[in-house]
Protein backbone atom coordinates (compact mmCIF):
# COMPACT_ATOMS: atom_id res chain seq x y z
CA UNK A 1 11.95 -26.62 -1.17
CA UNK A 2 9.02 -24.08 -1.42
CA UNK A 3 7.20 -24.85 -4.52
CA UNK A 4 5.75 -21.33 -5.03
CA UNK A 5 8.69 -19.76 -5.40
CA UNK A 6 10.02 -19.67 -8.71
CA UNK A 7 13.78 -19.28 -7.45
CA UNK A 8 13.68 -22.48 -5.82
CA UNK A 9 11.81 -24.37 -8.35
CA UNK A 10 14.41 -23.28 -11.14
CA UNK A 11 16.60 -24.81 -8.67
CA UNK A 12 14.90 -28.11 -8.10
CA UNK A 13 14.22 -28.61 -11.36
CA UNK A 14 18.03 -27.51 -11.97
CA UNK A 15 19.62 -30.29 -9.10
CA UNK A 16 17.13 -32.98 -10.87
CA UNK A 17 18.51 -32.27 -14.39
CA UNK A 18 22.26 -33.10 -12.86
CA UNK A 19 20.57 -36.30 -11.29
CA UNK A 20 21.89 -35.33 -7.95
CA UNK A 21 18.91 -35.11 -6.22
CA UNK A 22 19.82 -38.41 -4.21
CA UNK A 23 22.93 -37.30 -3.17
CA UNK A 24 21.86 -34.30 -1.45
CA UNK A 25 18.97 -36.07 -0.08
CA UNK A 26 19.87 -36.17 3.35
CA UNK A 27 17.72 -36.35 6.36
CA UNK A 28 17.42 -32.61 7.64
CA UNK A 29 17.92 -31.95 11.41
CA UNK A 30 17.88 -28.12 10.99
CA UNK A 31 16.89 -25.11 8.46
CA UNK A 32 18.06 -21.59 9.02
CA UNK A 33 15.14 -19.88 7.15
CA UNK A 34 15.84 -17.03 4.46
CA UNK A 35 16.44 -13.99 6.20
CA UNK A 36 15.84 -10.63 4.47
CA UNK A 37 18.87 -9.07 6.09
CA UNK A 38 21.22 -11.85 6.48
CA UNK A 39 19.98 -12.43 2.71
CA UNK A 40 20.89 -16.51 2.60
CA UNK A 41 19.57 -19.64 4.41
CA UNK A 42 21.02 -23.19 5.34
CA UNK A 43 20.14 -26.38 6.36
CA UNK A 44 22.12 -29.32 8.52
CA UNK A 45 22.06 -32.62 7.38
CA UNK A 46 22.87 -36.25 8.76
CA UNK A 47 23.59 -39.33 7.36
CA UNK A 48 25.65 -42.41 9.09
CA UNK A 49 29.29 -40.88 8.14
CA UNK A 50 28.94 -36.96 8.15
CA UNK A 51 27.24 -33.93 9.19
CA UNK A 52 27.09 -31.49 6.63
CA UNK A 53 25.74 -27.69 6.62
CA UNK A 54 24.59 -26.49 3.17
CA UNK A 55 24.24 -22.80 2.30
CA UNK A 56 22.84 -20.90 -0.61
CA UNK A 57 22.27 -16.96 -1.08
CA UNK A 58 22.87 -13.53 -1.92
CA UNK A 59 26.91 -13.84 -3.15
CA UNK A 60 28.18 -10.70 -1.20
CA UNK A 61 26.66 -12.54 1.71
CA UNK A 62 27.73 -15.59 1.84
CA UNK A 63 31.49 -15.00 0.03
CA UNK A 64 32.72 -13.70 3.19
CA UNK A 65 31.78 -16.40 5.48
CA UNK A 66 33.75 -18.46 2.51
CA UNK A 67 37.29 -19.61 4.17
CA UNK A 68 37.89 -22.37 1.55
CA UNK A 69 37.05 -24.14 -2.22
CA UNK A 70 36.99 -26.71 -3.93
CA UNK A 71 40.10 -26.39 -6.73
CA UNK A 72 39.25 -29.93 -7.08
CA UNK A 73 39.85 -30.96 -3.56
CA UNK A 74 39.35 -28.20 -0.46
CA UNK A 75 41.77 -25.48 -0.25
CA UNK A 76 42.08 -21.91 1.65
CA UNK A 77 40.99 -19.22 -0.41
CA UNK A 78 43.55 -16.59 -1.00
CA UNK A 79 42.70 -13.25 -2.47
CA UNK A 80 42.81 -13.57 -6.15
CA UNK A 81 40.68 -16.36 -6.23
CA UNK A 82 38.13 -14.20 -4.40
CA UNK A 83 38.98 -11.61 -7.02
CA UNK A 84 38.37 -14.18 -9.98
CA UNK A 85 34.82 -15.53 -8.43
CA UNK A 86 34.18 -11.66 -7.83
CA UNK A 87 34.90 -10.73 -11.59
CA UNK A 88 32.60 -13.74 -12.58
CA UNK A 89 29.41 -12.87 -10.45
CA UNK A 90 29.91 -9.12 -12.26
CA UNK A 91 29.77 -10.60 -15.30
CA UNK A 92 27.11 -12.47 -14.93
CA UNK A 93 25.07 -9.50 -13.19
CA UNK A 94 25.73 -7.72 -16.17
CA UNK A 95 24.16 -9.81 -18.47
CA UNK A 96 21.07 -9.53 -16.03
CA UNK A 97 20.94 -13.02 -14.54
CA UNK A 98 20.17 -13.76 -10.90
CA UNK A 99 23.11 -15.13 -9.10
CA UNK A 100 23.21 -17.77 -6.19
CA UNK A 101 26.29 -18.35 -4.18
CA UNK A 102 26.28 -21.82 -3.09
CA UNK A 103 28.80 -23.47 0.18
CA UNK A 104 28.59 -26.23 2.43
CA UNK A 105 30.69 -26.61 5.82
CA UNK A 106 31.47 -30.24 7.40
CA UNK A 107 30.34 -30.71 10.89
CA UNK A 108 31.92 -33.19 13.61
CA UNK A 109 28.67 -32.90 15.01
CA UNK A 110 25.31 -30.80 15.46
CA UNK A 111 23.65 -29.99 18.79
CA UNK A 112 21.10 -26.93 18.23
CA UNK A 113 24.24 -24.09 17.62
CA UNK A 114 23.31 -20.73 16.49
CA UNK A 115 23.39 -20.13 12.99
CA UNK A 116 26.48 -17.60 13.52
CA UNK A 117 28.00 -20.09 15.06
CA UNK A 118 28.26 -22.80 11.75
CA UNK A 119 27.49 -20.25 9.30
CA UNK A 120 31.14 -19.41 9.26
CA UNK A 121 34.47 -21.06 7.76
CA UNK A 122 32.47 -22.07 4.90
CA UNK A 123 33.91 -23.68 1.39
CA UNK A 124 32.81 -22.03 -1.64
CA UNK A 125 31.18 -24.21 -3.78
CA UNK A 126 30.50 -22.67 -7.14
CA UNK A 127 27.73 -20.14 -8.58
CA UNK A 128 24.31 -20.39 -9.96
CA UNK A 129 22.97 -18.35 -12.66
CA UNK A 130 19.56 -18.52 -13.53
CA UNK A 131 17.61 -16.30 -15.71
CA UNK A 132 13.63 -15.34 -16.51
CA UNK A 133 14.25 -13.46 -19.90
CA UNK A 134 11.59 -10.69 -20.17
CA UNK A 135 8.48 -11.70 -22.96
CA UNK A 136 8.81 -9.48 -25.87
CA UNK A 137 4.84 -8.11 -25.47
CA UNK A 138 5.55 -7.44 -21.73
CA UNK A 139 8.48 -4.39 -23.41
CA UNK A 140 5.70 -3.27 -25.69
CA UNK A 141 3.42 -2.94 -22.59
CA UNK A 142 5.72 -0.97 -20.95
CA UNK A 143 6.01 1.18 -23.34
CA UNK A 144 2.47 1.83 -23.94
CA UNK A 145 2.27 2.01 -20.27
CA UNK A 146 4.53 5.11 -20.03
CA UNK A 147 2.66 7.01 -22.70
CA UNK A 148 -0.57 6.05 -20.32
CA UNK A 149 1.24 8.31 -17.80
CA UNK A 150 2.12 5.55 -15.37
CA UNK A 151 5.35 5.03 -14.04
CA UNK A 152 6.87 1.76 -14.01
CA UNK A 153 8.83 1.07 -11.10
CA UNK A 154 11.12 -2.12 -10.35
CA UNK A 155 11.03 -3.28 -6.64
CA UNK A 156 13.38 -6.13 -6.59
CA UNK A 157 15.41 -8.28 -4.04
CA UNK A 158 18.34 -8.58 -6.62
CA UNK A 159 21.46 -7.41 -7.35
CA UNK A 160 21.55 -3.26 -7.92
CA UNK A 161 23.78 -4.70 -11.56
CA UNK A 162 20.97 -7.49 -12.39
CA UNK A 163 18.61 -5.20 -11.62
CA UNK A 164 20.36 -2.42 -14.18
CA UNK A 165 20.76 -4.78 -16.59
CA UNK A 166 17.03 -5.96 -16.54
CA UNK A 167 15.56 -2.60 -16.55
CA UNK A 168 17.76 -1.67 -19.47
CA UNK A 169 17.01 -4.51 -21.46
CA UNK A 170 13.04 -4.02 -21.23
CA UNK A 171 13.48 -0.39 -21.78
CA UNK A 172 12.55 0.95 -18.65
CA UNK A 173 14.67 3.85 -17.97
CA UNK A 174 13.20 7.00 -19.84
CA UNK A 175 16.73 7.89 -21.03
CA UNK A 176 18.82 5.54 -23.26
CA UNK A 177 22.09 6.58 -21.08
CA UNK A 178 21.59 3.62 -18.52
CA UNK A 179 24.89 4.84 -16.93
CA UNK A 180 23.29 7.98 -15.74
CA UNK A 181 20.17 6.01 -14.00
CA UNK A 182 20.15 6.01 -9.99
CA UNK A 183 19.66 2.51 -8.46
CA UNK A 184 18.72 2.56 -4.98
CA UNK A 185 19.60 -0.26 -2.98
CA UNK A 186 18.13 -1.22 0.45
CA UNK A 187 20.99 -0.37 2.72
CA UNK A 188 20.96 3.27 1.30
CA UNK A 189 17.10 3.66 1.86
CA UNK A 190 18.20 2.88 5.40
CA UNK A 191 20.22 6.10 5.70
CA UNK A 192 17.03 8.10 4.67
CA UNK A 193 14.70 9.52 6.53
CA UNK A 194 10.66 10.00 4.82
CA UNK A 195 11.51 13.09 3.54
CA UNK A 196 14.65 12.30 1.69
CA UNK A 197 12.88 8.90 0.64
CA UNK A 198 10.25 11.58 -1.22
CA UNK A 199 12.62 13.46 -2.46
CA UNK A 200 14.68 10.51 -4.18
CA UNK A 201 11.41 8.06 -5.66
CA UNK A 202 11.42 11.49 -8.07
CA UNK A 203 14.32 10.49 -9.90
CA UNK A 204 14.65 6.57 -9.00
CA UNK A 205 13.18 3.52 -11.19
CA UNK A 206 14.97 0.59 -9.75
CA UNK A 207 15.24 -0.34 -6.28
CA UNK A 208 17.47 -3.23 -5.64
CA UNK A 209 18.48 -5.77 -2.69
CA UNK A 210 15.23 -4.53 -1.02
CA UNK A 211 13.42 -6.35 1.55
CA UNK A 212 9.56 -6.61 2.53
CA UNK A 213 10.05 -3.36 5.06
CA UNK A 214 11.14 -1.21 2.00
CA UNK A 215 9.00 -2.78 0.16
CA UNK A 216 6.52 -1.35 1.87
CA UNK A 217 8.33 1.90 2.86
CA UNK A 218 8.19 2.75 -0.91
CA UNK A 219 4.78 2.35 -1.50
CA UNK A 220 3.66 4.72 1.35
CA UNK A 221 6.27 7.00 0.02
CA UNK A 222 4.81 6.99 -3.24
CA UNK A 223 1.18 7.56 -1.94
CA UNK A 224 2.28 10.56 -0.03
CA UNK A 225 4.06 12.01 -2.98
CA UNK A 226 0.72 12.30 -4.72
CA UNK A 227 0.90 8.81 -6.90
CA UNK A 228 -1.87 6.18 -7.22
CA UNK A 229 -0.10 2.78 -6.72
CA UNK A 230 -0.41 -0.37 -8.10
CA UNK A 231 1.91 -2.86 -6.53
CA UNK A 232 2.39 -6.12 -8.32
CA UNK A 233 3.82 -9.15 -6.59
CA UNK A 234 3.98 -12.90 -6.49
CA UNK A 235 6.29 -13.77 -3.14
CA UNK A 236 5.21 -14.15 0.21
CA UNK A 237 7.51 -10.61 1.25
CA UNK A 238 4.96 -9.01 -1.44
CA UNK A 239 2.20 -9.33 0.77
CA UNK A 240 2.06 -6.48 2.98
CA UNK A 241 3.45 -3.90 0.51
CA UNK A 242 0.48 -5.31 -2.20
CA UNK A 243 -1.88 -4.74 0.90
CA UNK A 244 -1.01 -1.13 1.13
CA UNK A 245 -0.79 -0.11 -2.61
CA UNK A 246 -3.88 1.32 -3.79
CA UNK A 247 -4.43 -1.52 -6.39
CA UNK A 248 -2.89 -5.08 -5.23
CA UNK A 249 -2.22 -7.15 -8.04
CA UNK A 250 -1.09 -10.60 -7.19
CA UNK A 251 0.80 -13.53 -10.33
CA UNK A 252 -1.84 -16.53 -10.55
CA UNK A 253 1.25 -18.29 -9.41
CA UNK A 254 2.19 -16.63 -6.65
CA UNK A 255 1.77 -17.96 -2.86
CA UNK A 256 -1.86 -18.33 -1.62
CA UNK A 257 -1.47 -15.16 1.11
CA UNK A 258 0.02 -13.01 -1.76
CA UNK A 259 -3.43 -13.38 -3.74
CA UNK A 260 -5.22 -13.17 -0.59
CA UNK A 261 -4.12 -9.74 -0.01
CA UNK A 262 -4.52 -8.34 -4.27
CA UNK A 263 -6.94 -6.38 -5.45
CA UNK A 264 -6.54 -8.81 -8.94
CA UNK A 265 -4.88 -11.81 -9.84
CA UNK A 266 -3.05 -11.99 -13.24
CA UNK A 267 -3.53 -15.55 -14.09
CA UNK A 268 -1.34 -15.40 -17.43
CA UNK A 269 1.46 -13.79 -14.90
CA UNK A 270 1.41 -11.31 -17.93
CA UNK A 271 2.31 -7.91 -17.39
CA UNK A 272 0.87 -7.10 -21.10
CA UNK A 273 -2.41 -8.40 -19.40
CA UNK A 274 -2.38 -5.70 -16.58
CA UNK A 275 -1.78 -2.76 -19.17
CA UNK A 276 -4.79 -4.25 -21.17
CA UNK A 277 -6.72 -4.23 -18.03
CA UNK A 278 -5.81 -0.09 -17.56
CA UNK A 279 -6.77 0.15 -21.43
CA UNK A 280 -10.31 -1.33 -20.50
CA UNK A 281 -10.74 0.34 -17.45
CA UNK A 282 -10.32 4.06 -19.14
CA UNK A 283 -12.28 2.77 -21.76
CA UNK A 284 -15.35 1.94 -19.31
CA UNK A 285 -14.90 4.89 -17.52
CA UNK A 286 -15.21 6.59 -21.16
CA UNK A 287 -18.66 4.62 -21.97
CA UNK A 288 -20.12 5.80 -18.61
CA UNK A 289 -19.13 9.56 -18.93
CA UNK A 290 -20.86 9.30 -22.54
CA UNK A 291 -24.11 7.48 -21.23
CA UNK A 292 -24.19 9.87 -18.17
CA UNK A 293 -23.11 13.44 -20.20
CA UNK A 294 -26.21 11.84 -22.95
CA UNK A 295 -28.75 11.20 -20.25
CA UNK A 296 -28.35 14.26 -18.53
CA UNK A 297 -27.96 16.99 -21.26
CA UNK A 298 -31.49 14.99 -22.36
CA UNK A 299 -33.08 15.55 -19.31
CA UNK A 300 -31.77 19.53 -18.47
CA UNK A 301 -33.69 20.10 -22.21
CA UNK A 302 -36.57 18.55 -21.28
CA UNK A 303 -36.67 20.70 -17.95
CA UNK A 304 -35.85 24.10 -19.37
CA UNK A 305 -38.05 23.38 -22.19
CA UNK A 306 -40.86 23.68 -19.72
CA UNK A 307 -38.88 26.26 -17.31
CA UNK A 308 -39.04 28.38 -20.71
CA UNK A 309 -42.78 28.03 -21.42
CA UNK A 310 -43.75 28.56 -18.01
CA UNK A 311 -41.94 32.13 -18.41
CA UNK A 312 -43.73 32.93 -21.49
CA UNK A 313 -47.11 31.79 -20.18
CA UNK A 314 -47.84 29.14 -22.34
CA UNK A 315 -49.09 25.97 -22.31
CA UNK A 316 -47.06 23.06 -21.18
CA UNK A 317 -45.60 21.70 -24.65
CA UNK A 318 -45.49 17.97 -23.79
CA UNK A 319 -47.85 15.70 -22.06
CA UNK A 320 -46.54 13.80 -19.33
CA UNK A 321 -46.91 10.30 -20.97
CA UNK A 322 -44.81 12.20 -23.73
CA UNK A 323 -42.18 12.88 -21.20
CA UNK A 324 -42.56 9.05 -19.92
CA UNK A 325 -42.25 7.65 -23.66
CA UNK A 326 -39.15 9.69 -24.54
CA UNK A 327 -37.00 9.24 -21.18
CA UNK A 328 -38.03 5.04 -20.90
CA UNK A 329 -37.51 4.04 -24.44
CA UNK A 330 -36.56 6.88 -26.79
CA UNK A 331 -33.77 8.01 -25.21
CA UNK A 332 -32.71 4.64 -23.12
CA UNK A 333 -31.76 3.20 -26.68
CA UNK A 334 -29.03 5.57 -27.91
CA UNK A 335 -27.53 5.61 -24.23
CA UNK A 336 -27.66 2.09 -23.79
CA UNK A 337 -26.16 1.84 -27.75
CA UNK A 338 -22.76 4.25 -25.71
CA UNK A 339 -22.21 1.21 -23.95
CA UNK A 340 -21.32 -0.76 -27.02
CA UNK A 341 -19.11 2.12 -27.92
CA UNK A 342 -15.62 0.82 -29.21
CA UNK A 343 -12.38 1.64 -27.65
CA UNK A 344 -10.97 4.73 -27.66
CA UNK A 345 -7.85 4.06 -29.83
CA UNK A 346 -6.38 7.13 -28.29
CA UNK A 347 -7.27 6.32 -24.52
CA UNK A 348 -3.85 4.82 -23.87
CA UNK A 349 -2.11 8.71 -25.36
CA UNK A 350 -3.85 10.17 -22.34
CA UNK A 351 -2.50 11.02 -19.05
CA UNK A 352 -4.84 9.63 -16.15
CA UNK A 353 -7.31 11.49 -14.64
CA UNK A 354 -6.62 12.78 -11.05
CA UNK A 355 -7.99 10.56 -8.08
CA UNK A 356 -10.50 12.94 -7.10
CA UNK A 357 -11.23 14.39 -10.55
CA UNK A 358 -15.29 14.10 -10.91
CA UNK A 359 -17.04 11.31 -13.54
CA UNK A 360 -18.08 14.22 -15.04
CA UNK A 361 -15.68 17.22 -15.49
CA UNK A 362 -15.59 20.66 -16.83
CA UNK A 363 -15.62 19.96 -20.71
CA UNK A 364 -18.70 17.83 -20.22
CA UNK A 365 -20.10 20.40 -18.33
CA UNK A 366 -20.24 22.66 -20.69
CA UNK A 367 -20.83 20.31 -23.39
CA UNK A 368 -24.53 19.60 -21.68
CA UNK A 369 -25.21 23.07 -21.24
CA UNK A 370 -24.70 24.06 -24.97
CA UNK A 371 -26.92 20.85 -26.05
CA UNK A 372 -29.39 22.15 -23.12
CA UNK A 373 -29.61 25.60 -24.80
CA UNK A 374 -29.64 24.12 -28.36
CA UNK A 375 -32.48 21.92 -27.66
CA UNK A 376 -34.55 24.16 -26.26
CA UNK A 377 -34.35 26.96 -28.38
CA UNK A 378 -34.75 24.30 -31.54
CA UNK A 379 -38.08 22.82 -29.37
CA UNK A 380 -39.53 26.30 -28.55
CA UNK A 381 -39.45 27.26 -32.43
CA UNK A 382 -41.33 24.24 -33.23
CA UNK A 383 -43.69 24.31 -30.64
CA UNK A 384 -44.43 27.86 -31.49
CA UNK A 385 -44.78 27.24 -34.96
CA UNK A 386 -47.38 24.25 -34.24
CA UNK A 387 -49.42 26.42 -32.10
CA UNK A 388 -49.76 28.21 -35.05
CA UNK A 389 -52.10 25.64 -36.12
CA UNK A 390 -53.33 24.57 -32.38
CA UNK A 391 -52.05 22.80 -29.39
CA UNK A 392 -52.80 19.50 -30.13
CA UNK A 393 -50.44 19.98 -33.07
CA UNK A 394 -47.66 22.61 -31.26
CA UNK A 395 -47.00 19.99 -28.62
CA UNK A 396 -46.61 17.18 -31.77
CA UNK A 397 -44.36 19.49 -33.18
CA UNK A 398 -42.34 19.98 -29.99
CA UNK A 399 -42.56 16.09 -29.04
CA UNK A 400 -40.89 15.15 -32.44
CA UNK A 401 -38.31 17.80 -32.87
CA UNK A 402 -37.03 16.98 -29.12
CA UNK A 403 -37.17 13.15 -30.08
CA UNK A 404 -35.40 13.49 -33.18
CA UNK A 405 -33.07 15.98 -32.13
CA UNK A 406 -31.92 13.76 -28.86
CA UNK A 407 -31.73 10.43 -31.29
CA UNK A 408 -30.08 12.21 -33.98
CA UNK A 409 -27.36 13.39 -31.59
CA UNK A 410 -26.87 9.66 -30.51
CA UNK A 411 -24.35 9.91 -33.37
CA UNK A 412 -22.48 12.90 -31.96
CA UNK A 413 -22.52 12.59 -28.57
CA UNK A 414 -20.01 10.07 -28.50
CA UNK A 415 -17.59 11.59 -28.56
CA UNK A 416 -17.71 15.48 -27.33
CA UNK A 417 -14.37 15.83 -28.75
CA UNK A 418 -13.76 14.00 -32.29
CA UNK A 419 -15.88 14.66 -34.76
CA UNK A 420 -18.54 11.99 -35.99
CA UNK A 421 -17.34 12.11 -39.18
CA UNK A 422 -13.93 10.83 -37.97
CA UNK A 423 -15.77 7.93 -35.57
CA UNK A 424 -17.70 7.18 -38.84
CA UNK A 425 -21.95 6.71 -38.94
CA UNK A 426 -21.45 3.46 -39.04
CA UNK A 427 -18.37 2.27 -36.56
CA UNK A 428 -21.39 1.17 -33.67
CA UNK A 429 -23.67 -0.90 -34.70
CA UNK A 430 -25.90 -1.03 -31.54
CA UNK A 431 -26.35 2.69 -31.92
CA UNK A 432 -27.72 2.58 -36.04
CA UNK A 433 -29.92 0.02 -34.52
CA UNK A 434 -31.30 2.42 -31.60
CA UNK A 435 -31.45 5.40 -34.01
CA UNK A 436 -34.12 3.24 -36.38
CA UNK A 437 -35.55 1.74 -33.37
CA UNK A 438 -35.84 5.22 -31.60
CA UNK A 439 -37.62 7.24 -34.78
CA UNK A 440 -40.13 4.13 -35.81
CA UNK A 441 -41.45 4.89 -32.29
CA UNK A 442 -41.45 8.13 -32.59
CA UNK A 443 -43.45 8.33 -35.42
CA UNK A 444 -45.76 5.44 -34.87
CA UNK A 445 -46.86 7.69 -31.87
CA UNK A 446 -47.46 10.38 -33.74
CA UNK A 447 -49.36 8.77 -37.08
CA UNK A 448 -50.76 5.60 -34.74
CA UNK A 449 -51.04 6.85 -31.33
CA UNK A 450 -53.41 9.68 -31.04
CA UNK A 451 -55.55 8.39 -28.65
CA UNK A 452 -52.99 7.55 -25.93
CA UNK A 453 -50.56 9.73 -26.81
CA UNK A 454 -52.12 12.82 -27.43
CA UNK A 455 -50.59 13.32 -31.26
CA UNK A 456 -51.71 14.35 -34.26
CA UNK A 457 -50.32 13.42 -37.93
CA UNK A 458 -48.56 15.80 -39.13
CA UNK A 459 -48.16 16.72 -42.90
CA UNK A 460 -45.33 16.70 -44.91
CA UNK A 461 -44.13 20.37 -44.18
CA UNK A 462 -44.69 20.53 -40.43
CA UNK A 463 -43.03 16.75 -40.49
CA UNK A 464 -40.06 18.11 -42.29
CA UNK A 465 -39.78 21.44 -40.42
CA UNK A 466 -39.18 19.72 -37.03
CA UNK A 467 -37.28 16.93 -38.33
CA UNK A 468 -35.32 19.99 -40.06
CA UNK A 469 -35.65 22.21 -36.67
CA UNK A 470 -34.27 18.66 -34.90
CA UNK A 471 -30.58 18.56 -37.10
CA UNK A 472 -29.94 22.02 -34.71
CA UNK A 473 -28.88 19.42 -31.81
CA UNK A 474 -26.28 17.20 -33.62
CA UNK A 475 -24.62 20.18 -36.00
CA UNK A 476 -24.18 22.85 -32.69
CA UNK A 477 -23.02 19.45 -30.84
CA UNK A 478 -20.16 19.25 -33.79
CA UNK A 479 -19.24 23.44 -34.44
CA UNK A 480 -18.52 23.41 -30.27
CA UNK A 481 -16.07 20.09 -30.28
CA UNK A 482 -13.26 22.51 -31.18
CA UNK A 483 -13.83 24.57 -27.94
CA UNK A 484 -14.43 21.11 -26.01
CA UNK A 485 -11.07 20.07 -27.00
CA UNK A 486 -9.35 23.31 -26.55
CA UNK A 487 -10.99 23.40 -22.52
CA UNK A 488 -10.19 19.38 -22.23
CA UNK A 489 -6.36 19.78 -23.03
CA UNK A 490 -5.90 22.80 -20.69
């Protein structure tokens, strides 16, 4: 009895519900372990009056080491009988449930033989069905799962029929004709070499009567067609192939060495769970890209800002504790704010990103270096326009536009593809709070900080002429989205 596998706890639980656990409680003097290729095991028992061999396994196995049955007493099995318990184990693979062939053999006696040499003449005993109907969510996942662009693959020790029947009832064949979907079974990966193994995973989503070698035969075969793979196991077999998939994920009731060797542990044993956990993971990597693309078009202003007056010969518009104020608190707030950023809804639509695709790619790019340009020529206009008055006031100008303008696009820059007036003003909290956070500061340094900061007040047309020049940032950010999204989707 292994009590991590659920097999043989269904049939523990399935002997104790007959109340013939007693009976079959004899003292054990021998067990012939599972074997992936021999596909069955057996044990020899002893009591006073008999030795007995008991056998349970795969039923194409062990029916033809089957020389007898019980029809009640023992008789020789001819061939229609073998036909009728043949029809029966189709029907029952049809209707997707797991199938155990169960025998037993008498013994005069037991003195260490070779499995081969009891494991033979046995008498059929009956079948055992037993069944682990998928959850309804776990379909739904699946499905959301293909539209995510990953490929679900079944791996499976079970019969190529079960294994049809499963897969069709959970949906996972891409066309509705199951009839016309390849199932690959063990023996036939055997007759393939790597190349034709390639060749087939392009066409194949079930893989039945596998063992632990294939297992792991599959996922290499996988990796060197080009896919990132997640291999998700609970059996002690699963270990090695889990080890070797990109992403190990182990069932929280799996075997101790399965978890061992995962990447992550589903402790629900939900599937739903590890498509939420893809959904999260996109949706991370979509916060950081945000706070990152923010940060940096921020920064590249500030430097060509300075790279432009230094051309011009003019004096440096912004002090350095200017510089200090706006990249420490000013513009920390509405990045950190991207990190409260809620879900893309359409982040499970998307296909995934390539493995060595960079955090930030082409459309982001180019998305900084428009905000980079719009910045600085809406900073250089009021900066000029200050000096108009004197420096004092030029770099005031310059220090508040650039503010506003980068705290005014925390709005847009969440998105460099939808517009903000589809994410709504109001959808983040966290960043309404950094926006009034971020422009109180602002202008308590310029009406309340002179001394340290350098500042002057400003009246109320300067004031509104760089908070005007500042609404340049967020409105360019929103007219180039449609080119954004035209670059993203090629």
């Amino acid at each position: 009895n292994n009590n991590t596998d659920p097999t043989e706890r269904a049939m523990t639980a399935w002997v104790e519900e007959q109340k013939a656990a007693d009976k079959y409680a004899l003292p054990r003097l021998k067990e012939f372990e599972f074997n992936s290729t021999l596909k069955m095991m057996s044990t020899v028992h002893e009591d006073k009056k008999q030795v007995c061999l008991l056998t349970k396994g795969a039923p194409e196995m062990v029916l033809p080491k089957c020389k007898y049955l019980y029809r009640p007493a023992k008789i020789e099995m001819i061939d229609k009988q073998r036909k009728e318990i043949e029809a029966t184990l189709l029907q029952m693979a049809e209707k997707g449930l797991r199938v155990l062939a169960l025998a037993e053999r008498e013994l005069e006696e037991y003195k260490d033989q070779k499995r081969e040499q009891v494991e033979t003449e046995l008498v059929f005993v009956g079948l055992v069905a037993l069944q682990d109907p998928p959850k309804e969510e776990a379909k739904a996942a699946l499905q959301i799962a293909k539209r995510a662009g990953v490929r679900p693959v079944m791996i499976t020790g079970d019969n190529p029929i079960t294994a049809r029947a499963i897969a069709s009832s959970i949906n996972l064949f891409s066309s509705p004709h199951e009839d016309q979907q390849l199932v690959l079974t063990g023996a036939q990966l055997d007759e393939l070499d790597s190349d034709q193994i390639s060749a087939k995973i392009k066409d194949v989503q079930v893989f039945a009567r596998v063992n632990p070698a294939h297992k792991s035969i599959l996922v290499d075969a996988f990796q060197k067609a080009g896919y990132y793979v997640a291999m998700l196991g609970d059996g002690v077999n699963d270990a090695p192939s889990i080890k070797k998939a990109n992403v190990g994920v182990a069932m929280g009731s799996g075997s101790d060495v399965t978890r061992s060797a995962s990447d992550l542990v589903l402790l629900d044993d939900n599937y739903e769970t590890l498509v939420h956990a893809i959904e999260e993971g996109r949706n991370i990597l979509h916060r950081i890209r945000l706070f990152v693309a923010y940060l940096l078009s921020c920064n590249c202003a500030e430097i060509v800002v300075f790279i432009v007056a230094i051309l011009f010969n003019l004096p440096m518009p912004l002090t350095a504790i200017m510089l200090l104020l706006m990249n420490v608190i000013t513009d920390a707030a509405p990045a950190l704010a991207m990190g409260k950023e809620p879900g893309d809804p359409d982040v499970m639509n998307q296909p995934p990103r390539g493995i060595d695709d960079p955090v930030i790619n082409k459309p982001m790019w180019w998305n900084i270096g428009i905000m980079t340009v719009a910045a600085c020529v809406a900073v250089m206009v009021s900066y000029k326009i200050g000096l108009q008055t004197d420096l004092a006031t030029g770099r005031t100008m310059a220090y508040l536009t650039l503010c506003a303008l980068e705290v005014f696009r925390g709005f847009t820059a969440r998105s460099n593809q939808k517009s903000v007036f589809k994410l709504g003003f109001f959808s983040n909290k966290w960043m309404n709070y950094a926006v009034v956070f971020s422009m109180a500061l602002t202008f308590a340094t310029i009406y309340f900080g002179e001394s340290i900061f350098r500042t002057v007040p400003l009246g109320l047309e300067l004031l509104a002429i760089g908070l005007g020049l500042s609404l340049i940032g967020p409105v360019v950010e929103e007219l180039s989205k449609p080119f954004i999204r035209k670059m993203a989707k090629k």
